[in-house]
Protein backbone atom coordinates (compact mmCIF):
# COMPACT_ATOMS: atom_id res chain seq x y z
CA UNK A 1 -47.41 54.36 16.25
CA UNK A 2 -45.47 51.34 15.43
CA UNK A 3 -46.19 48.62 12.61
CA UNK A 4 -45.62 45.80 15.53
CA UNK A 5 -42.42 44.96 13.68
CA UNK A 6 -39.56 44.73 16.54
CA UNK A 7 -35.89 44.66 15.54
CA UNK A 8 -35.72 41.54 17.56
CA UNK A 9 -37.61 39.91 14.42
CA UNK A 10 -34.06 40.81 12.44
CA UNK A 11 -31.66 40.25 15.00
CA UNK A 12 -29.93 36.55 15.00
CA UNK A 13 -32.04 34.20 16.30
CA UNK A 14 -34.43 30.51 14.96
CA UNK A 15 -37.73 31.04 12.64
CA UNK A 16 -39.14 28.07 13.68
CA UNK A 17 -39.82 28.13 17.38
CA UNK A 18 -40.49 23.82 17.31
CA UNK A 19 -38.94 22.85 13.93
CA UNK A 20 -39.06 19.15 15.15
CA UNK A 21 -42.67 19.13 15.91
CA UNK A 22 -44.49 15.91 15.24
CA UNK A 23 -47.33 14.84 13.02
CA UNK A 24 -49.45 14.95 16.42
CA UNK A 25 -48.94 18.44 16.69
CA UNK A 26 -51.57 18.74 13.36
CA UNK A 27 -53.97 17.17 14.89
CA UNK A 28 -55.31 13.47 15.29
CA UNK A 29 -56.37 11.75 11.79
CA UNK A 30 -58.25 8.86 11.22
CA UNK A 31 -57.10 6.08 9.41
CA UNK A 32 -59.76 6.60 6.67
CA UNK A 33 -63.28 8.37 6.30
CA UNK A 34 -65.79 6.23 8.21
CA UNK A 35 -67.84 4.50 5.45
CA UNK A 36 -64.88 4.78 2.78
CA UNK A 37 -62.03 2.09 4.21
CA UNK A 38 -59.35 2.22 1.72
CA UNK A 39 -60.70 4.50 -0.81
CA UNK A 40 -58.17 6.29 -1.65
CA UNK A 41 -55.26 3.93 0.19
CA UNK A 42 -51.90 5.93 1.21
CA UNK A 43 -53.86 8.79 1.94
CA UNK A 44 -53.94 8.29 5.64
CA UNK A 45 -51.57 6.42 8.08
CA UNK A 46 -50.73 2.93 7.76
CA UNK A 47 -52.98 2.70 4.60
CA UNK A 48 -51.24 0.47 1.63
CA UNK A 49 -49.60 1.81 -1.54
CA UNK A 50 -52.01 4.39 -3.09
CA UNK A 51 -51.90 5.02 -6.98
CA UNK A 52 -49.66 7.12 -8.68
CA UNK A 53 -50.09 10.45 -8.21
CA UNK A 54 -50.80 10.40 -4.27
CA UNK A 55 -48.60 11.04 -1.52
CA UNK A 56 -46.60 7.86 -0.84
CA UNK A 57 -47.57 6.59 -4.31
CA UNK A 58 -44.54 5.25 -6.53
CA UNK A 59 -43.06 7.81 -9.05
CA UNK A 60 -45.71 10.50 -10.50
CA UNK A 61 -45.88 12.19 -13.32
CA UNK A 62 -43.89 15.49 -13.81
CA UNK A 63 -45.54 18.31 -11.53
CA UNK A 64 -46.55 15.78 -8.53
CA UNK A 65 -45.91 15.05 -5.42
CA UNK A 66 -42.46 12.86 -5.86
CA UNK A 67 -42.17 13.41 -9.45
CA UNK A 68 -38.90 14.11 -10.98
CA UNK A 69 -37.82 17.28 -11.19
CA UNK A 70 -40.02 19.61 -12.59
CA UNK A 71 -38.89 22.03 -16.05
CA UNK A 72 -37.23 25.01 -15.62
CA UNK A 73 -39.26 27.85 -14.74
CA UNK A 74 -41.53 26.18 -11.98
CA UNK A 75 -41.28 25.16 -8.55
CA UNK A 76 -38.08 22.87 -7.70
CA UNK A 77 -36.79 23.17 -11.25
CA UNK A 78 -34.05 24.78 -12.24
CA UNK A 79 -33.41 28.51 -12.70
CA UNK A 80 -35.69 29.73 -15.66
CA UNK A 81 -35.61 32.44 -17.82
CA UNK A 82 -35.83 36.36 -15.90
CA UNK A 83 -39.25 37.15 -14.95
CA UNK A 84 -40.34 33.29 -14.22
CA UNK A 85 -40.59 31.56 -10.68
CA UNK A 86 -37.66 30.85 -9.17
CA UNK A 87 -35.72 32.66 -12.18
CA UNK A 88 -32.98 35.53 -12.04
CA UNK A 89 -34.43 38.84 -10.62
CA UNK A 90 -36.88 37.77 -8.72
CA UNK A 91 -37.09 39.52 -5.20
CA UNK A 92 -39.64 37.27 -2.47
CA UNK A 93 -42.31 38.24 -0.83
CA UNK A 94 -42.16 41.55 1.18
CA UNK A 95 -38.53 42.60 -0.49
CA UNK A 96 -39.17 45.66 -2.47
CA UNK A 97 -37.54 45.62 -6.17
CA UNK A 98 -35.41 49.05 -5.22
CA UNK A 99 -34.70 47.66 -1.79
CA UNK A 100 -34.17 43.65 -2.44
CA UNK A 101 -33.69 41.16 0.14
CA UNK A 102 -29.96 39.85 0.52
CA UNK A 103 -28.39 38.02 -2.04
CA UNK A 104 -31.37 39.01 -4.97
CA UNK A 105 -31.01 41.31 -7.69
CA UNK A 106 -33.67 43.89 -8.30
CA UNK A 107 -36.78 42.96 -9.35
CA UNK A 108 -39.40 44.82 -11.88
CA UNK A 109 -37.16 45.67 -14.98
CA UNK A 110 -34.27 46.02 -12.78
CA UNK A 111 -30.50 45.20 -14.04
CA UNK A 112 -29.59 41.07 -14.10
CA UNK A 113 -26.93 39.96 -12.23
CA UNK A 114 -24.91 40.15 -15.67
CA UNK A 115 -25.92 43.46 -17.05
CA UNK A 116 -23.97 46.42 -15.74
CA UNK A 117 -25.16 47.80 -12.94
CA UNK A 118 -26.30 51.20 -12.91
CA UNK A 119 -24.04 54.33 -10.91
CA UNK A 120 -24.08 58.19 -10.20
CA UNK A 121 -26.27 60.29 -8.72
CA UNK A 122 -29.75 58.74 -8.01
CA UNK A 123 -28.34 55.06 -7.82
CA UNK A 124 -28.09 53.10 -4.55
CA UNK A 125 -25.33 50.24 -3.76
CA UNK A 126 -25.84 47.53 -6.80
CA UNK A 127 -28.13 44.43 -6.14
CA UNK A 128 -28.47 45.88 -2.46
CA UNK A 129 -25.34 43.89 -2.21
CA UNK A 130 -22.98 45.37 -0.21
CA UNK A 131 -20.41 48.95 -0.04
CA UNK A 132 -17.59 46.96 0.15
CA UNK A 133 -14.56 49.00 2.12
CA UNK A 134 -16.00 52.84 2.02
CA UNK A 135 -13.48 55.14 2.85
CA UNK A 136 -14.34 57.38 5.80
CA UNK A 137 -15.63 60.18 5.30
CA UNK A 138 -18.39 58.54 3.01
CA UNK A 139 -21.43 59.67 1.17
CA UNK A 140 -23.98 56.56 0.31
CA UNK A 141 -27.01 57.28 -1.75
CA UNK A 142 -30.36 55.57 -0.69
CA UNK A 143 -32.29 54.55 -3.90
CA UNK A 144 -35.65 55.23 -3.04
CA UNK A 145 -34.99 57.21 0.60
CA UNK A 146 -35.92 55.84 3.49
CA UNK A 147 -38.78 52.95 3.70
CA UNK A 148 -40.62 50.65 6.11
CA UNK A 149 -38.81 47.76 7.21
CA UNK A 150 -35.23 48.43 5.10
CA UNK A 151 -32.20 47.67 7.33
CA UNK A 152 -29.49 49.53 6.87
CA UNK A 153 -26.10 47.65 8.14
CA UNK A 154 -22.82 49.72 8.80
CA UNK A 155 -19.80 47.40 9.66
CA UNK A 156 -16.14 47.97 10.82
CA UNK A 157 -13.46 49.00 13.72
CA UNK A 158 -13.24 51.23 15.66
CA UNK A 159 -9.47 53.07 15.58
CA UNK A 160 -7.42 52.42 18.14
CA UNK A 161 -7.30 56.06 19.91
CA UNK A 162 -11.18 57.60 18.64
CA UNK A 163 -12.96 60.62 19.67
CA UNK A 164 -15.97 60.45 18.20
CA UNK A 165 -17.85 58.94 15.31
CA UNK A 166 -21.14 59.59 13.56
CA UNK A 167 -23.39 57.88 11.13
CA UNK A 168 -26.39 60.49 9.79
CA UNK A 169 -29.12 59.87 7.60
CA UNK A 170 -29.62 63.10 5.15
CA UNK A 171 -32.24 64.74 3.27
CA UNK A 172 -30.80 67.70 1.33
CA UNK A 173 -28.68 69.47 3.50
CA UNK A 174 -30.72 68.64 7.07
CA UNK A 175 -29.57 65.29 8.50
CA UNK A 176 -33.21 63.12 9.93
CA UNK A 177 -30.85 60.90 12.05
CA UNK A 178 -28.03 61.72 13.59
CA UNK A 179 -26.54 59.15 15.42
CA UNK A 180 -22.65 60.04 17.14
CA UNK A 181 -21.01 57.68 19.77
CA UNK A 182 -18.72 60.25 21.91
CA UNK A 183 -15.86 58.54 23.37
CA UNK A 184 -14.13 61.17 25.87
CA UNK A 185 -17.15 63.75 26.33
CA UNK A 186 -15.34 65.50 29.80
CA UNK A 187 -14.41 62.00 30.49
CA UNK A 188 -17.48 59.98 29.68
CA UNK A 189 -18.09 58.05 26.80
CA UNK A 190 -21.82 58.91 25.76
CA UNK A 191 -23.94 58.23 22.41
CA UNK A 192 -25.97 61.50 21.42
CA UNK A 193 -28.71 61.24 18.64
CA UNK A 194 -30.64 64.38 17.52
CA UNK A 195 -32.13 65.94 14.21
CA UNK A 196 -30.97 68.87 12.18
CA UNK A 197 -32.80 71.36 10.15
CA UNK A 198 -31.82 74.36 8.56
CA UNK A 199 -28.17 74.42 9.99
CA UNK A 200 -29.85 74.35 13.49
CA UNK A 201 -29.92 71.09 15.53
CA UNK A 202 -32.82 69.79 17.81
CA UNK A 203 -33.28 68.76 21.23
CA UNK A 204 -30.41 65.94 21.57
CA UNK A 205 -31.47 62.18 23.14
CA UNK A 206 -28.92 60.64 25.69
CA UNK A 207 -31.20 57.80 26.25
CA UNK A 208 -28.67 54.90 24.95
CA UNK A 209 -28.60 52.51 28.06
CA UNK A 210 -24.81 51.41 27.86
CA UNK A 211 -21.58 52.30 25.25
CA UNK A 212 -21.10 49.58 23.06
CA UNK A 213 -18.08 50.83 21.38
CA UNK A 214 -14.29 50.18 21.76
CA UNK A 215 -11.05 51.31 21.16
CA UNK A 216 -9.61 48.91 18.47
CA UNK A 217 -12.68 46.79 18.47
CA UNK A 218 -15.25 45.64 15.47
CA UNK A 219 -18.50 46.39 15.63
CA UNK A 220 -21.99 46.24 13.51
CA UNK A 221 -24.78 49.20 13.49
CA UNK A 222 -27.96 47.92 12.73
CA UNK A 223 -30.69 50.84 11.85
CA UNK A 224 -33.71 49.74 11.01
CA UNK A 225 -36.39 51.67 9.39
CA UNK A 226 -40.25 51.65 10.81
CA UNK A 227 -42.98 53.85 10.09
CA UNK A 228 -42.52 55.70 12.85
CA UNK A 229 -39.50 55.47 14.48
CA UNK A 230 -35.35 53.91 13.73
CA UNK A 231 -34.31 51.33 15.86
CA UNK A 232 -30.47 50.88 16.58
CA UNK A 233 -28.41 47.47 17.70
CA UNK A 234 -24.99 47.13 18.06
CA UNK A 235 -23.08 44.15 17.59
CA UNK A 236 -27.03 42.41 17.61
CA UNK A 237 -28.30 43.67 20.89
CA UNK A 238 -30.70 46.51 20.53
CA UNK A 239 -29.07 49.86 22.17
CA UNK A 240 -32.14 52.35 21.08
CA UNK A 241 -34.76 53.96 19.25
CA UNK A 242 -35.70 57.57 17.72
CA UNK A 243 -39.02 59.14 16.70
CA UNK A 244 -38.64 60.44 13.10
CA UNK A 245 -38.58 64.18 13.28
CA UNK A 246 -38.76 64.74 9.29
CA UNK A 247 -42.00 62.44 8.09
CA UNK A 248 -40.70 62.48 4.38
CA UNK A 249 -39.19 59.27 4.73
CA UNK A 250 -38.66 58.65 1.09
CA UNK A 251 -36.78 62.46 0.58
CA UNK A 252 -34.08 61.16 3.33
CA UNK A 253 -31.76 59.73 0.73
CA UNK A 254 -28.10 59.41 1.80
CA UNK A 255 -26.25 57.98 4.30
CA UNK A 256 -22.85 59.73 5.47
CA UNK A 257 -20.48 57.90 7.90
CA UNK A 258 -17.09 59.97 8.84
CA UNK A 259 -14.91 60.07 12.19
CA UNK A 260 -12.55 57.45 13.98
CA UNK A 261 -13.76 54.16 12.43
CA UNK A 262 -12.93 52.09 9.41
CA UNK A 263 -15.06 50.49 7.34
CA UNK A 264 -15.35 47.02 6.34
CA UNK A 265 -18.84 47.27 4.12
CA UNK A 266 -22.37 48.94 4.13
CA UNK A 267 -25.42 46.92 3.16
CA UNK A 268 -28.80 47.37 2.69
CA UNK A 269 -32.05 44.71 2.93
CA UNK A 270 -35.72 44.67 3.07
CA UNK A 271 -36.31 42.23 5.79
């Protein structure tokens, strides 16, 4: 069963579905407690100047509400040391410290954006920043395997006469996800996903509703990871989705991309 998370929820698209909602939309407020007029004055609508400290006061002390800005290490100041708010290494909310969100370093011990960044077997791209020109055929390890909610994004062209193409997602020696666009299958272009497991392959899924792919042509794989299932978009539209046939999510831990494409980078995110 799914978490409820869609791809939709990654795909381009506003966060805020009324950004330029007004103060109405909060709710009617009084313009003071009945039986305190003015008590605390600026604290409510069309009330005078209220005392430092409150909003629409004059200049605060450091820490307040229109204060200047506040030392490093704490909300609105600048960047503090690593391991403070709004310091260097920090992942937010919901981005995993093997797996961090784009454009933040690992969190929880990991590597700062100055150290060296650690490669070789059992190492994933650096920062989750991204592969930067792979040549095809490639081999990508996955630092922690696969997880909820990690988007994995493969970029690039297609070559100007292809045959086929395949991204797979590997644990060991069986590939979980196979996913390989076909572009002259007796003369139809088709997209065929399956699962392989001990050198034998499963029952293939021809379910992709159109062929996204072109001769010559960019394009951007999205695969994103849910408890249950991968979901696939191309070039942001969502093509399709695939049950996960091996439930050891977190032993599926490399990506392998070879066939008639090039590649312009490979990232990873926890969205």
């Amino acid at each position: 069963m799914s978490d409820g998370f869609s791809l939709s929820d990654a795909l381009s698209g506003p966060n805020n579905p009324n950004p330029n909602a007004p103060p109405a939309a909060w709710g009617n407020q009084p313009g003071a407690f009945p039986g305190y007029p003015a008590a605390f004055p600026g604290l409510y609508p069309g009330a005078p100047t209220a005392p430092a400290g409150f909003p629409g006061a004059p200049t605060a002390p450091a820490g307040f509400p229109g204060a200047p800005p506040a030392p490093a290490g704490y909300p609105g100041g600048p960047p503090a040391p690593g391991g403070f708010p709004s310091a260097p290494g920090m992942v937010p909310p919901g981005a995993s410290g093997m797996y961090p969100a784009p454009g933040h370093p690992p969190s929880g011990g990991g590597a700062q954006p100055s150290a060296p960044q650690p490669s070789g077997p059992g190492f994933g791209p650096p920062s989750g920043g991204p592969v930067t020109a792979p040549k095809v055929p490639c081999d990508i390890p996955l630092q922690a395997g696969l997880v909820p909610r990690l988007m994995i994004t493969v970029a690039g062209t297609v070559n100007a006469r292809p045959n086929k193409f395949q991204v797979d997602l590997k644990k060991g020696n069986d590939i979980a996800f196979h996913f390989n666009p076909r572009f002259n299958e007796d003369g139809r272009k088709v997209i065929v996903c399956n699962t392989m497991l001990q050198n034998t392959w499963g029952k293939e899924e021809r379910t992709a509703p159109w062929f996204p792919f072109e001769a010559g042509k960019p394009f951007k794989i999205l695969i994103l990871c849910e408890q249950d299932q991968l979901k696939v978009a191309v070039n942001d539209a969502h093509l399709l989705q695939y049950n996960h046939r091996i439930k050891e999510l977190n032993q599926i831990t490399r990506l392998s991309i070879m066939g008639d494409v090039t590649l312009s980078n490979v990232t990873f995110a926890m969205i």
